[in-house]
C-alpha atoms as a PDB file:
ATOM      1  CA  UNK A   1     -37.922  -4.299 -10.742  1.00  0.00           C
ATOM      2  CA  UNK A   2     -36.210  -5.825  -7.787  1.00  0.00           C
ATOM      3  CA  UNK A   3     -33.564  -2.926  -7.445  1.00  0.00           C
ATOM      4  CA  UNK A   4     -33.430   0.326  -8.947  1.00  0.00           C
ATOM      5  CA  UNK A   5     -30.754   1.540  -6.828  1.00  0.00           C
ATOM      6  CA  UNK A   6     -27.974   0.068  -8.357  1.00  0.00           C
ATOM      7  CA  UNK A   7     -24.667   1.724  -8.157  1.00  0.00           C
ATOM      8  CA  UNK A   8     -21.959   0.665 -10.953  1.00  0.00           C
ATOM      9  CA  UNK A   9     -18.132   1.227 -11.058  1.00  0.00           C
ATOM     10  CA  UNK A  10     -16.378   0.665 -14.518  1.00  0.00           C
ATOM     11  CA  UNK A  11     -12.844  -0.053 -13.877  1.00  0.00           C
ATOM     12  CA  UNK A  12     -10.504   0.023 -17.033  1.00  0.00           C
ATOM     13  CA  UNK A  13      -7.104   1.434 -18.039  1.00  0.00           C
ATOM     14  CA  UNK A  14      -3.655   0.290 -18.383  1.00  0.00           C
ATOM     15  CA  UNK A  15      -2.508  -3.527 -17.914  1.00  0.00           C
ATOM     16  CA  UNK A  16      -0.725  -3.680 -14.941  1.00  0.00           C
ATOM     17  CA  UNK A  17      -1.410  -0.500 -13.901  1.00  0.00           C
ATOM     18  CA  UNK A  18      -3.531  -1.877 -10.524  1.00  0.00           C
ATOM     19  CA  UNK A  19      -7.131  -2.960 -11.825  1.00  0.00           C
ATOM     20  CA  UNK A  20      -6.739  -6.322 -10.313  1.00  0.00           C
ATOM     21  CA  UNK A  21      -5.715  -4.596  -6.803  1.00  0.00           C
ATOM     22  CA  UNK A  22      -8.677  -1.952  -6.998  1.00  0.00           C
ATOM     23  CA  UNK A  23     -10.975  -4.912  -7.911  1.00  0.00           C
ATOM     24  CA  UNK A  24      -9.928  -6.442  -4.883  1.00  0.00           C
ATOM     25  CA  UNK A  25     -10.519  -3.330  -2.800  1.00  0.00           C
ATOM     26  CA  UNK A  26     -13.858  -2.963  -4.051  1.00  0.00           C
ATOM     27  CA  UNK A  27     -14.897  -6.313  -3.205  1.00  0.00           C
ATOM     28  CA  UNK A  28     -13.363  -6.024   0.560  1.00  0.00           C
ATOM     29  CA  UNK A  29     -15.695  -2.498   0.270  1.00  0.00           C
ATOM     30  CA  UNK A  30     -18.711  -5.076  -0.808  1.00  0.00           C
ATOM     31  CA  UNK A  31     -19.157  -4.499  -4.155  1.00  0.00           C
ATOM     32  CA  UNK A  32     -20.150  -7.411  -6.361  1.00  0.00           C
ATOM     33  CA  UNK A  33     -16.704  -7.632  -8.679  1.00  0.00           C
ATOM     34  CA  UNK A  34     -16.636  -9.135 -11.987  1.00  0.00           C
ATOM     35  CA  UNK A  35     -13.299  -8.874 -13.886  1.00  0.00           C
ATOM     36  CA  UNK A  36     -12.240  -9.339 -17.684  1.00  0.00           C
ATOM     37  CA  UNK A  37     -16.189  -8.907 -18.599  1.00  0.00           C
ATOM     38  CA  UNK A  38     -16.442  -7.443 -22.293  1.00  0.00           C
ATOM     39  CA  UNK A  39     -17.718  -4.331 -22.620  1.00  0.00           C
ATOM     40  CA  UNK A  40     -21.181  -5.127 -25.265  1.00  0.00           C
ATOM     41  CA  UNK A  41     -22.571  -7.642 -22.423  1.00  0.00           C
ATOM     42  CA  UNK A  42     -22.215  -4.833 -19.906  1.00  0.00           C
ATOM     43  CA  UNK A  43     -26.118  -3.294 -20.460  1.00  0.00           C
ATOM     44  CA  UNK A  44     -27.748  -7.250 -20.059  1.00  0.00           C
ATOM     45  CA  UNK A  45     -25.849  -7.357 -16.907  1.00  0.00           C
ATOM     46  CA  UNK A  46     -26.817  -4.326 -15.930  1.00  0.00           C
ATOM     47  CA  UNK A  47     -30.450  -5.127 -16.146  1.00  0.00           C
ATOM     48  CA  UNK A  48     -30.549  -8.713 -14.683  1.00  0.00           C
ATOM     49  CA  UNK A  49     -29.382  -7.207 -11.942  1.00  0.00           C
ATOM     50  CA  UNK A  50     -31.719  -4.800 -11.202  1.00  0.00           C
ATOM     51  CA  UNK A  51     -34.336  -7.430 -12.407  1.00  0.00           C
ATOM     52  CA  UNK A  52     -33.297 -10.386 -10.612  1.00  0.00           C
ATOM     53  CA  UNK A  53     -30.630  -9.678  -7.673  1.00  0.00           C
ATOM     54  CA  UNK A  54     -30.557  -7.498  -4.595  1.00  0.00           C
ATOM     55  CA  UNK A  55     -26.944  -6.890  -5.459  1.00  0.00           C
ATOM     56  CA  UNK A  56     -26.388  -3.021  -5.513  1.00  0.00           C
ATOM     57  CA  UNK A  57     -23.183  -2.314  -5.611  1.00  0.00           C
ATOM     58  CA  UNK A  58     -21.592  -3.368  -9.072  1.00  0.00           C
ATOM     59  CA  UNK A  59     -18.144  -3.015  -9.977  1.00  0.00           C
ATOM     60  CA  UNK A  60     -16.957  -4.564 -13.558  1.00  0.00           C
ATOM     61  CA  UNK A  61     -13.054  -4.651 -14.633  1.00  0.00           C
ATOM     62  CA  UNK A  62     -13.112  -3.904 -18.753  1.00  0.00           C
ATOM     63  CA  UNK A  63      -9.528  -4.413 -20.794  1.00  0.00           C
ATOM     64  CA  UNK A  64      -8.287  -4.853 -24.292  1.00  0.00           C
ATOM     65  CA  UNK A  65      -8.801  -8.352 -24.088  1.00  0.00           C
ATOM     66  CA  UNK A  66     -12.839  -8.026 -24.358  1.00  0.00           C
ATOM     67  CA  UNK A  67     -12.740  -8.041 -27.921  1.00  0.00           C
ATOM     68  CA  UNK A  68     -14.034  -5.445 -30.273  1.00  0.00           C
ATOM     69  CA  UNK A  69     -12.982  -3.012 -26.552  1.00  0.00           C
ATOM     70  CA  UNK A  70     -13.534   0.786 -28.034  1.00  0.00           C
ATOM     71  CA  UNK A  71     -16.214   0.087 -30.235  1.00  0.00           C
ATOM     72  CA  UNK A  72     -18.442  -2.316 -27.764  1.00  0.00           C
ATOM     73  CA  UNK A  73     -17.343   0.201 -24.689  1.00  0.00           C
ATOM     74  CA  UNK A  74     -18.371   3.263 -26.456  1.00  0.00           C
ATOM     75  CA  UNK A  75     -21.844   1.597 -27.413  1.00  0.00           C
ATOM     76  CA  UNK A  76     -21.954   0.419 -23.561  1.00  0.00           C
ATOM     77  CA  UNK A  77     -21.936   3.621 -21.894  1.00  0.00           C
ATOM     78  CA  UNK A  78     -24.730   5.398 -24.298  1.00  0.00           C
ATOM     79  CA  UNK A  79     -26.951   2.463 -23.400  1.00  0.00           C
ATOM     80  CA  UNK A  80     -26.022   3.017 -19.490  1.00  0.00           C
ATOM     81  CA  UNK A  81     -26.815   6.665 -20.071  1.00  0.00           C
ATOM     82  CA  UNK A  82     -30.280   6.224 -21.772  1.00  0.00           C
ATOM     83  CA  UNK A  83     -31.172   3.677 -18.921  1.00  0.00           C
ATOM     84  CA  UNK A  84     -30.287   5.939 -16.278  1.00  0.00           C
ATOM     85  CA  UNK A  85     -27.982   3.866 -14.261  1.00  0.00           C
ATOM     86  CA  UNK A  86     -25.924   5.722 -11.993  1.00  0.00           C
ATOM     87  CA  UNK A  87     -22.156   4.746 -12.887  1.00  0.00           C
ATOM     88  CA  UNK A  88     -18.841   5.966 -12.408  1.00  0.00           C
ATOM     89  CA  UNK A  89     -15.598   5.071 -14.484  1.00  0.00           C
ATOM     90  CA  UNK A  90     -12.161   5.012 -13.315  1.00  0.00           C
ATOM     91  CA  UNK A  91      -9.186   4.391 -15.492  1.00  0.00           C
ATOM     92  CA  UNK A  92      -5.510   2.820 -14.109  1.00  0.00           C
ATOM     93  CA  UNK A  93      -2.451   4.146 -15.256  1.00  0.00           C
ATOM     94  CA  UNK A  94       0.932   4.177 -14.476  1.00  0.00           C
ATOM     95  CA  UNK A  95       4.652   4.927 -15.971  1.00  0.00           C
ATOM     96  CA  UNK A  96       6.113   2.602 -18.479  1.00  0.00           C
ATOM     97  CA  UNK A  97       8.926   1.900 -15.807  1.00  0.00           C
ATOM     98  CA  UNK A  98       6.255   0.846 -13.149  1.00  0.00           C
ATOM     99  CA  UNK A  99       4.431  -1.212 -15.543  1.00  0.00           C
ATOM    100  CA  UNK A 100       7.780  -3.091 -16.797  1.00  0.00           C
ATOM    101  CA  UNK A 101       8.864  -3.475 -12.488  1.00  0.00           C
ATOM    102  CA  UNK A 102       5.377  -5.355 -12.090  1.00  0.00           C
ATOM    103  CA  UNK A 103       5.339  -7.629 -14.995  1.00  0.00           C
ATOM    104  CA  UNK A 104       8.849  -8.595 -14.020  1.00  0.00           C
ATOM    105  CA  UNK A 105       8.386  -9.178 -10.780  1.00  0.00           C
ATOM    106  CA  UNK A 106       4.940 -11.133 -11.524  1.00  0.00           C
ATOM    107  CA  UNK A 107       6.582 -13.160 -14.525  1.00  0.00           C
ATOM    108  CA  UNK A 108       3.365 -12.448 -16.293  1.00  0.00           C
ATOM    109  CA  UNK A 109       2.998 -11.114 -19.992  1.00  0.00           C
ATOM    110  CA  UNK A 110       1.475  -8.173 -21.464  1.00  0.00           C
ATOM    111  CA  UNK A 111      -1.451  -9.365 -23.369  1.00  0.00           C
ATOM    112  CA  UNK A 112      -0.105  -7.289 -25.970  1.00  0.00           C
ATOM    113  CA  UNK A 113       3.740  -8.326 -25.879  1.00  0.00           C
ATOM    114  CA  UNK A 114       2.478 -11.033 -29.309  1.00  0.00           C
ATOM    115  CA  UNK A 115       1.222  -7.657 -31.201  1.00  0.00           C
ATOM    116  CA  UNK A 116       4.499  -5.581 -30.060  1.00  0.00           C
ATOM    117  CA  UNK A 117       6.440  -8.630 -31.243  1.00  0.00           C
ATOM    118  CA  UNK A 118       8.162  -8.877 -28.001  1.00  0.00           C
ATOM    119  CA  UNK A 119       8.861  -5.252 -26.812  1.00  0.00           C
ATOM    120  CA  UNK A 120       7.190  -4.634 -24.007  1.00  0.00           C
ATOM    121  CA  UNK A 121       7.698  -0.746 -24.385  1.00  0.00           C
ATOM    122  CA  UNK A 122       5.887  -1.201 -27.786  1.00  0.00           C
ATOM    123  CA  UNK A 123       3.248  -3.232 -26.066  1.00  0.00           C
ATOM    124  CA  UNK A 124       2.631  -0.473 -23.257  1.00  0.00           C
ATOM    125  CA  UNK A 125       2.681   2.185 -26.462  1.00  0.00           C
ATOM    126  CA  UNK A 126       0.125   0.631 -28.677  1.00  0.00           C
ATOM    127  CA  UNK A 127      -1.894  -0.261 -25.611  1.00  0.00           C
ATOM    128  CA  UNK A 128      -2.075   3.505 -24.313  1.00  0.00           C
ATOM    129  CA  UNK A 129      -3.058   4.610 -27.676  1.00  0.00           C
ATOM    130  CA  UNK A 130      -6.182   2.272 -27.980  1.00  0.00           C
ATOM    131  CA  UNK A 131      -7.195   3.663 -24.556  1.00  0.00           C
ATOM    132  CA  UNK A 132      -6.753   7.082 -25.315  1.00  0.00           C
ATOM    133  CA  UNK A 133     -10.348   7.961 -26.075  1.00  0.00           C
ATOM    134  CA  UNK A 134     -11.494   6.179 -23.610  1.00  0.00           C
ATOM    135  CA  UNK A 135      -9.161   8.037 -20.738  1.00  0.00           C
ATOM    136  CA  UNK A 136     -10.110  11.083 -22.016  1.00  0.00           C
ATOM    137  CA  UNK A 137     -13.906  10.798 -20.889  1.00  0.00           C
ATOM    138  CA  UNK A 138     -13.732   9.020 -17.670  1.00  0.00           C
ATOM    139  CA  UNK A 139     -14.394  10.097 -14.121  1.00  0.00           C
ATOM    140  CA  UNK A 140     -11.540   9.760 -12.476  1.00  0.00           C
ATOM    141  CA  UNK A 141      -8.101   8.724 -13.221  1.00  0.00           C
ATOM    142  CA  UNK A 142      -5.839   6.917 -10.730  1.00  0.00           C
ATOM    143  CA  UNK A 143      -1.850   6.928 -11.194  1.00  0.00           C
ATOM    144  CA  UNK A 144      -0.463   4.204  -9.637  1.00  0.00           C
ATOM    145  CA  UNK A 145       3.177   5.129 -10.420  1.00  0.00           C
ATOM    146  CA  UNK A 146       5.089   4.821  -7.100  1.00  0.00           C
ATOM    147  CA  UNK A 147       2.225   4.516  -4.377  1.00  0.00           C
ATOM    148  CA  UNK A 148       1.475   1.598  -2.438  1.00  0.00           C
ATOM    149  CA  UNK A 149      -1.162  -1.167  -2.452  1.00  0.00           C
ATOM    150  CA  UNK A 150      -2.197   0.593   1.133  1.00  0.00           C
ATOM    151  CA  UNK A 151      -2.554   4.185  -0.471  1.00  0.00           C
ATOM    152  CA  UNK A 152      -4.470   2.477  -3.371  1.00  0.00           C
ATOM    153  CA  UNK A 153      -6.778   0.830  -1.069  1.00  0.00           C
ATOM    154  CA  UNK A 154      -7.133   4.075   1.000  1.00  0.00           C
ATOM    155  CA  UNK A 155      -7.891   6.202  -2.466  1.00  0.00           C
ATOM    156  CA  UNK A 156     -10.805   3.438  -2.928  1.00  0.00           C
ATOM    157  CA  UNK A 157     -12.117   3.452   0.242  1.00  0.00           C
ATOM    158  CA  UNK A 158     -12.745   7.409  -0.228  1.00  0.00           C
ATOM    159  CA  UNK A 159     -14.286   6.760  -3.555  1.00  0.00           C
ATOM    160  CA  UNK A 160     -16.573   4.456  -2.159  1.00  0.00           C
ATOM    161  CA  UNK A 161     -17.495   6.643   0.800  1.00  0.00           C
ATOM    162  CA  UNK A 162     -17.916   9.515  -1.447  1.00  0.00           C
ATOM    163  CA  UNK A 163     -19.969   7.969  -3.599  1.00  0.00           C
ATOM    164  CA  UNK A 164     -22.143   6.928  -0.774  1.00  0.00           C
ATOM    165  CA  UNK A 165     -22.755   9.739   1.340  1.00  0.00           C
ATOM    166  CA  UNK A 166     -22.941  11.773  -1.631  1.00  0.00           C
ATOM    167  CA  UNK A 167     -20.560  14.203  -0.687  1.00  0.00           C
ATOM    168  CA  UNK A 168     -17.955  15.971  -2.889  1.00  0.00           C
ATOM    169  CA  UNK A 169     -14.281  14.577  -2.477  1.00  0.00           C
ATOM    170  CA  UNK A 170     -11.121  16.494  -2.241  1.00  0.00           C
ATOM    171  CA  UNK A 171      -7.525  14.281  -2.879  1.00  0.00           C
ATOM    172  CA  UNK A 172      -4.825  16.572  -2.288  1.00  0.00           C
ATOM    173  CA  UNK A 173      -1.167  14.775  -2.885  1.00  0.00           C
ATOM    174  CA  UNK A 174       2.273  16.091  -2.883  1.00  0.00           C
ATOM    175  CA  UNK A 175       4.863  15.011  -5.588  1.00  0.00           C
ATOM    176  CA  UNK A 176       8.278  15.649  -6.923  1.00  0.00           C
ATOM    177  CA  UNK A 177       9.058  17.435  -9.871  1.00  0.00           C
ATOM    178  CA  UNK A 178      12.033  15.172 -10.625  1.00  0.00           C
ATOM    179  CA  UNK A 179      10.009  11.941 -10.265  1.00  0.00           C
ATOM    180  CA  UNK A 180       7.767  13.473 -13.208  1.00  0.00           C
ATOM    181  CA  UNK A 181       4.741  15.627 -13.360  1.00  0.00           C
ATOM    182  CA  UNK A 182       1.133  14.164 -12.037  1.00  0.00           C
ATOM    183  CA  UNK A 183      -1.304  12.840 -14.848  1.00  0.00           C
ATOM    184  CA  UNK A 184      -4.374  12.688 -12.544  1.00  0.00           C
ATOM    185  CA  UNK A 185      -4.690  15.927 -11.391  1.00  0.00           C
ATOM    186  CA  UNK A 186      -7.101  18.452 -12.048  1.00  0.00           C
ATOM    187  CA  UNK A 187      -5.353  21.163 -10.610  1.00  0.00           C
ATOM    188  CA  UNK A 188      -1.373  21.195  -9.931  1.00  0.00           C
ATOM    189  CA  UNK A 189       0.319  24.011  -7.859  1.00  0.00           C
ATOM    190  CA  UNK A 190       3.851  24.634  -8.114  1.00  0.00           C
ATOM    191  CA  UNK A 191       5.554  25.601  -4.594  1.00  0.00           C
ATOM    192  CA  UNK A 192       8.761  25.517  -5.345  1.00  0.00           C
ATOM    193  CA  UNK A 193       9.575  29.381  -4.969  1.00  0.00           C
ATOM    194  CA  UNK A 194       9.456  28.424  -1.585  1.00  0.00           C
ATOM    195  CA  UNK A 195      12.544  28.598   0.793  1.00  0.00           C
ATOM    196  CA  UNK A 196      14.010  24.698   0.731  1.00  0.00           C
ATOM    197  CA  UNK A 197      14.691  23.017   4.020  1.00  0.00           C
ATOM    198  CA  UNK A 198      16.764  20.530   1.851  1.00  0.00           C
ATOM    199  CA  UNK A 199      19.588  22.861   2.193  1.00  0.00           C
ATOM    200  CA  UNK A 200      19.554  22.957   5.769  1.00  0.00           C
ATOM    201  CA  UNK A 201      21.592  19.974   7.408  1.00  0.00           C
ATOM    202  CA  UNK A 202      19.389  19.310  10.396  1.00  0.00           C
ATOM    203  CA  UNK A 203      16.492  19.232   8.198  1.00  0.00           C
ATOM    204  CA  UNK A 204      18.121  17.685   4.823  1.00  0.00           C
ATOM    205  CA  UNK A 205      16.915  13.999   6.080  1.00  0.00           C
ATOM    206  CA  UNK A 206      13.329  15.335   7.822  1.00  0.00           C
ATOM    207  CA  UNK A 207       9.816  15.190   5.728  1.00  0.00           C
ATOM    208  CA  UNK A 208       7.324  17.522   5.795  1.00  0.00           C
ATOM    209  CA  UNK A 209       5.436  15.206   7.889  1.00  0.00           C
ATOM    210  CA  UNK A 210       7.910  16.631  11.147  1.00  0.00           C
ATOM    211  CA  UNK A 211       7.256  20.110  12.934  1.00  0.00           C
ATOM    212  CA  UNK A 212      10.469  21.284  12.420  1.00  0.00           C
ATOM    213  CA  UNK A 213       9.947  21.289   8.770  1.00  0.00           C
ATOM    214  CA  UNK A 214       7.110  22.730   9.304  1.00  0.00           C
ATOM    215  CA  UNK A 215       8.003  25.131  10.908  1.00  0.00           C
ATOM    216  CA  UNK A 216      10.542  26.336   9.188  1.00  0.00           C
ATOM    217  CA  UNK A 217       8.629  26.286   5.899  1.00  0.00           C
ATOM    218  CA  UNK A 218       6.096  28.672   7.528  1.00  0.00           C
ATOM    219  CA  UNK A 219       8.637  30.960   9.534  1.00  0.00           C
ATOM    220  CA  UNK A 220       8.343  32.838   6.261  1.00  0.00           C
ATOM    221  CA  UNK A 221       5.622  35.635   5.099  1.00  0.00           C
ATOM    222  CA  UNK A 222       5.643  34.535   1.784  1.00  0.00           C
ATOM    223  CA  UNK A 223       4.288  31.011   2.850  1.00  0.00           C
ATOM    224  CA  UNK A 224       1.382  31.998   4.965  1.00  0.00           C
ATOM    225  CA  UNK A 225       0.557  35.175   2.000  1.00  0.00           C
ATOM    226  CA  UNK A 226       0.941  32.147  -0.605  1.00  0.00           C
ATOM    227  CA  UNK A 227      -1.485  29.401   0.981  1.00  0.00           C
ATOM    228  CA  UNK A 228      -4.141  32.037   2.009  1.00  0.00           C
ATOM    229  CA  UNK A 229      -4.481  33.119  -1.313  1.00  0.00           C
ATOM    230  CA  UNK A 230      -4.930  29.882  -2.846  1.00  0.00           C
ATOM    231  CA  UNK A 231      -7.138  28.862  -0.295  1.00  0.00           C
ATOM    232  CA  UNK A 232      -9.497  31.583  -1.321  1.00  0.00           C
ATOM    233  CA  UNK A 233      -8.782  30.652  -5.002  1.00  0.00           C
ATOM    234  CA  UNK A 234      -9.445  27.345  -3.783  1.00  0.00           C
ATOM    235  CA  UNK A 235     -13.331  27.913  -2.076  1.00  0.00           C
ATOM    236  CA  UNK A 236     -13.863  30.276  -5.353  1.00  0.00           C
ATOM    237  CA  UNK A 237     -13.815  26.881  -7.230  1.00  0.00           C
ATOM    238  CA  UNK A 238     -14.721  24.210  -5.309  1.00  0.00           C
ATOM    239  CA  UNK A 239     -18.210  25.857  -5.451  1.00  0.00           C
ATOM    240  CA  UNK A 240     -18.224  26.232  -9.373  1.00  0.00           C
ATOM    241  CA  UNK A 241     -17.049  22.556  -9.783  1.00  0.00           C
ATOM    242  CA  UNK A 242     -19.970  20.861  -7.687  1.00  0.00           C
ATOM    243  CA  UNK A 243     -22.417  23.451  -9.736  1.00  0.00           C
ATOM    244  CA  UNK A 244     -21.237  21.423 -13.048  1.00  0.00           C
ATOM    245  CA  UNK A 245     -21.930  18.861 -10.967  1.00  0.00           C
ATOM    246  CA  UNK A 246     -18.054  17.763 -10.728  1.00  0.00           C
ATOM    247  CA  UNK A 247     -18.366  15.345  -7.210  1.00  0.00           C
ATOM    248  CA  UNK A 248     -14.486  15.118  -6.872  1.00  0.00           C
ATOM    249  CA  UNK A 249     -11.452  17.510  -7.323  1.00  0.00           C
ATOM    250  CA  UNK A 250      -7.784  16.455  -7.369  1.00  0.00           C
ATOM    251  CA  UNK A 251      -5.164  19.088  -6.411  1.00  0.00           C
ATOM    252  CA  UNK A 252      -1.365  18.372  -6.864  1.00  0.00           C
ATOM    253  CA  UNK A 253       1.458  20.065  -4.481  1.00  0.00           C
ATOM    254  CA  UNK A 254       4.762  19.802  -6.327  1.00  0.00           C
ATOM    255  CA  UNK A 255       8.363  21.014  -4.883  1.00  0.00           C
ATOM    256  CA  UNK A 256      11.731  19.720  -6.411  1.00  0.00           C
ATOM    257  CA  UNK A 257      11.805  16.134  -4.670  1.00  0.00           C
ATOM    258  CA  UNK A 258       8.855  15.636  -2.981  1.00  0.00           C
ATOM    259  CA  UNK A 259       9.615  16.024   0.676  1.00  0.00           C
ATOM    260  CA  UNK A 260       9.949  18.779   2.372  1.00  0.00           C
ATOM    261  CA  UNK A 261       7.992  21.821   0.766  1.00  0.00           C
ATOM    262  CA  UNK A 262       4.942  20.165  -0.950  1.00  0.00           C
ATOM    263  CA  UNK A 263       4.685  17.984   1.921  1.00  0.00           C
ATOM    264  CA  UNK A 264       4.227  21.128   4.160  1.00  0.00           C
ATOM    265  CA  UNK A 265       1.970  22.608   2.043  1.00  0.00           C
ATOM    266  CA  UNK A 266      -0.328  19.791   1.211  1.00  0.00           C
ATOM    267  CA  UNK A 267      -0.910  19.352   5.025  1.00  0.00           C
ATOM    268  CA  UNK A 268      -1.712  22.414   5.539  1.00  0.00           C
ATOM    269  CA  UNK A 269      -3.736  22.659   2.845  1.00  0.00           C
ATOM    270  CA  UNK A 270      -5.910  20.021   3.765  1.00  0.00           C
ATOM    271  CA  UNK A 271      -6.701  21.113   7.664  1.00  0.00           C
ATOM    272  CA  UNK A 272      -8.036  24.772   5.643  1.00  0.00           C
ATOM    273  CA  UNK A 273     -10.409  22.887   3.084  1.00  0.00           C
ATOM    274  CA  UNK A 274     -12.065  20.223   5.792  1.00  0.00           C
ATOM    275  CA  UNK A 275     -16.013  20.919   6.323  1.00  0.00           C
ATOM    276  CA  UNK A 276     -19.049  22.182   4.728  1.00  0.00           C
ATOM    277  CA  UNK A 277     -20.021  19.332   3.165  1.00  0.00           C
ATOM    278  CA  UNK A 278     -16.112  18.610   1.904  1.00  0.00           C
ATOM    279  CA  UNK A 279     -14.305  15.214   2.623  1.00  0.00           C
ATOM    280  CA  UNK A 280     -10.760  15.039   2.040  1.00  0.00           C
ATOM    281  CA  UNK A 281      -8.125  12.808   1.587  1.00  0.00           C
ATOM    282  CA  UNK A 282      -4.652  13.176   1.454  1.00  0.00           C
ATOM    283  CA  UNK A 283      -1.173  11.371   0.387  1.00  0.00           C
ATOM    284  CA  UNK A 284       2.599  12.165  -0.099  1.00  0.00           C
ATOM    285  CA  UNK A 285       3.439  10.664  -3.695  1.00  0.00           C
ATOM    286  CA  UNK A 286       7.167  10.529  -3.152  1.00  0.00           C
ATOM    287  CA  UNK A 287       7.572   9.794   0.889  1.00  0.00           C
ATOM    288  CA  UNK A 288       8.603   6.011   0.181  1.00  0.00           C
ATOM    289  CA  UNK A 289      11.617   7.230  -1.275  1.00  0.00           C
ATOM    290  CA  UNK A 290      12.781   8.434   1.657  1.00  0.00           C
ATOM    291  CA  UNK A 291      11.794   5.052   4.032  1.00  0.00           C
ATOM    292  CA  UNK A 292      14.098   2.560   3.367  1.00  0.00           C
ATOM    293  CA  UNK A 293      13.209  -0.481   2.350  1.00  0.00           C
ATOM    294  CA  UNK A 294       9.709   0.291   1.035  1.00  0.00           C
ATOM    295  CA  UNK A 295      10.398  -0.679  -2.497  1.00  0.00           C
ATOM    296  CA  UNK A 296       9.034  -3.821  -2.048  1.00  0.00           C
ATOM    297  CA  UNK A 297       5.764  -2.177  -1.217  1.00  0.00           C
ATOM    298  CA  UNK A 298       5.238  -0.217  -4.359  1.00  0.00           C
ATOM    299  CA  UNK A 299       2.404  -1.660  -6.547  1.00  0.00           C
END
């Protein structure tokens, strides 16, 4: 055998939730990218290229329109498993709003609009309950809703670099309670008992990206008492996880829109959970709503 070392990504998930754009990512991260390959041809691959190529980095794009999908996937990944390939799977999602904005603005159709006789919000319905099963066991999920083609590429780039130096990945990420709850996260954290700058006319229009933010978030006790304490929740954990031999962790910090408080927090949180053998990477879900102009940018 030519190359035993092969590492695999399985991309699947939602249709236009972003598996084109992460394809592209991988590739830029040199990863040999095959898209739209159906799932029972995926263990022959997988062995002519350990047999026959010095290709070893393998990423493969799976969707509903590689025929029998849950039946041929399923049988795919117990044949990976009894070969021993090491493989990760990520699945795209994304609201039904953000789905319906792209396929507008692309012009293209859902390859299920024939089946949902025309309604696309029937078509993004039946198509999330033929992937159910298969979301439920992946390794990672990845909600595009409302981040940028940048932020994507950066949330690849740390997969990629995790998965390569082998060390365990934290993504921390503030959101907004009003723009809807997280559906990637493995832990979410609720900080809205915390005083709101929003209130506050000279910091109304700020982030939690400026110091005066900041520092008005943490001018109280009850901040500083609140993050130490789930930092030590936090390294009581992280341990536990990479026991089970979890390699990545995903931590939402929500506040009311997304700005100010989570923002705060988030940072913060990041700068206490750096080191030992920890990489981390974070993002602000809901900061493009306050930059003008950035809707263009959103996947």
């Amino acid at each position: 055998m030519k190359n035993e070392n092969l590492r695999l990504i399985i991309v699947s998930g939602l249709s236009g939730a972003g598996k084109s754009q992460v394809m592209n990512d991988l590739e830029d991260s040199g990863y040999f990218c095959i898209d739209n390959f159906p799932p029972y041809l995926l263990t022959s691959l997988v062995k002519k290229m350990k047999k026959e190529t010095n290709i070893y980095k393998l990423a493969v794009a799976i969707d509903i329109r590689g025929g029998h999908f849950l039946k041929d996937y399923t049988e795919a990944m117990k044949e990976l498993d009894k070969s021993e390939t090491k493989y990760e799977t990520i699945f795209m999602e994304s609201s039904n709003r953000a789905i319906i904005s792209r396929y507008k603005l692309t012009r293209r159709r859902h390859p299920l609009i024939e089946q949902a006789k025309g309604d696309i919000q029937a078509a993004i319905k039946i198509e999330r309950e033929m992937l159910s099963s298969i979301r439920d066991k992946v390794d990672r999920i990845i909600d595009t809703t409302g981040i940028s083609p940048s932020q994507c590429r950066k949330i690849i780039d740390n997969l990629v670099a995790e998965q390569e130096k082998n060390n365990f990945l934290i993504t921390i990420y503030s959101f907004g309670y009003k723009y809807g709850l997280p559906i990637d996260a493995d832990l979410v954290m609720d900080v809205r008992f915390l005083p709101n700058p929003y209130y506050l006319e000279h910091l109304k229009l700020l982030t939690g990206e400026t110091y005066k933010v900041e520092e008005y978030v943490f001018s109280f006790k009850v901040t500083e008492e609140f993050l130490e304490k789930y930092v030590d929740l936090l390294k009581f954990l992280i341990p536990k996880y990479m026991e089970e031999g979890k390699r990545q962790l995903v931590i939402a910090i929500g506040c009311t829109g997304g700005q100010h408080r989570s923002v705060v927090i988030s940072r913060a949180l990041e700068k206490e959970l750096q080191g030992d053998g920890i990489r981390t990477y974070l993002y602000h879900r809901e900061i493009w709503r306050h930059q003008k102009g950035d809707m263009e940018n959103v996947f």
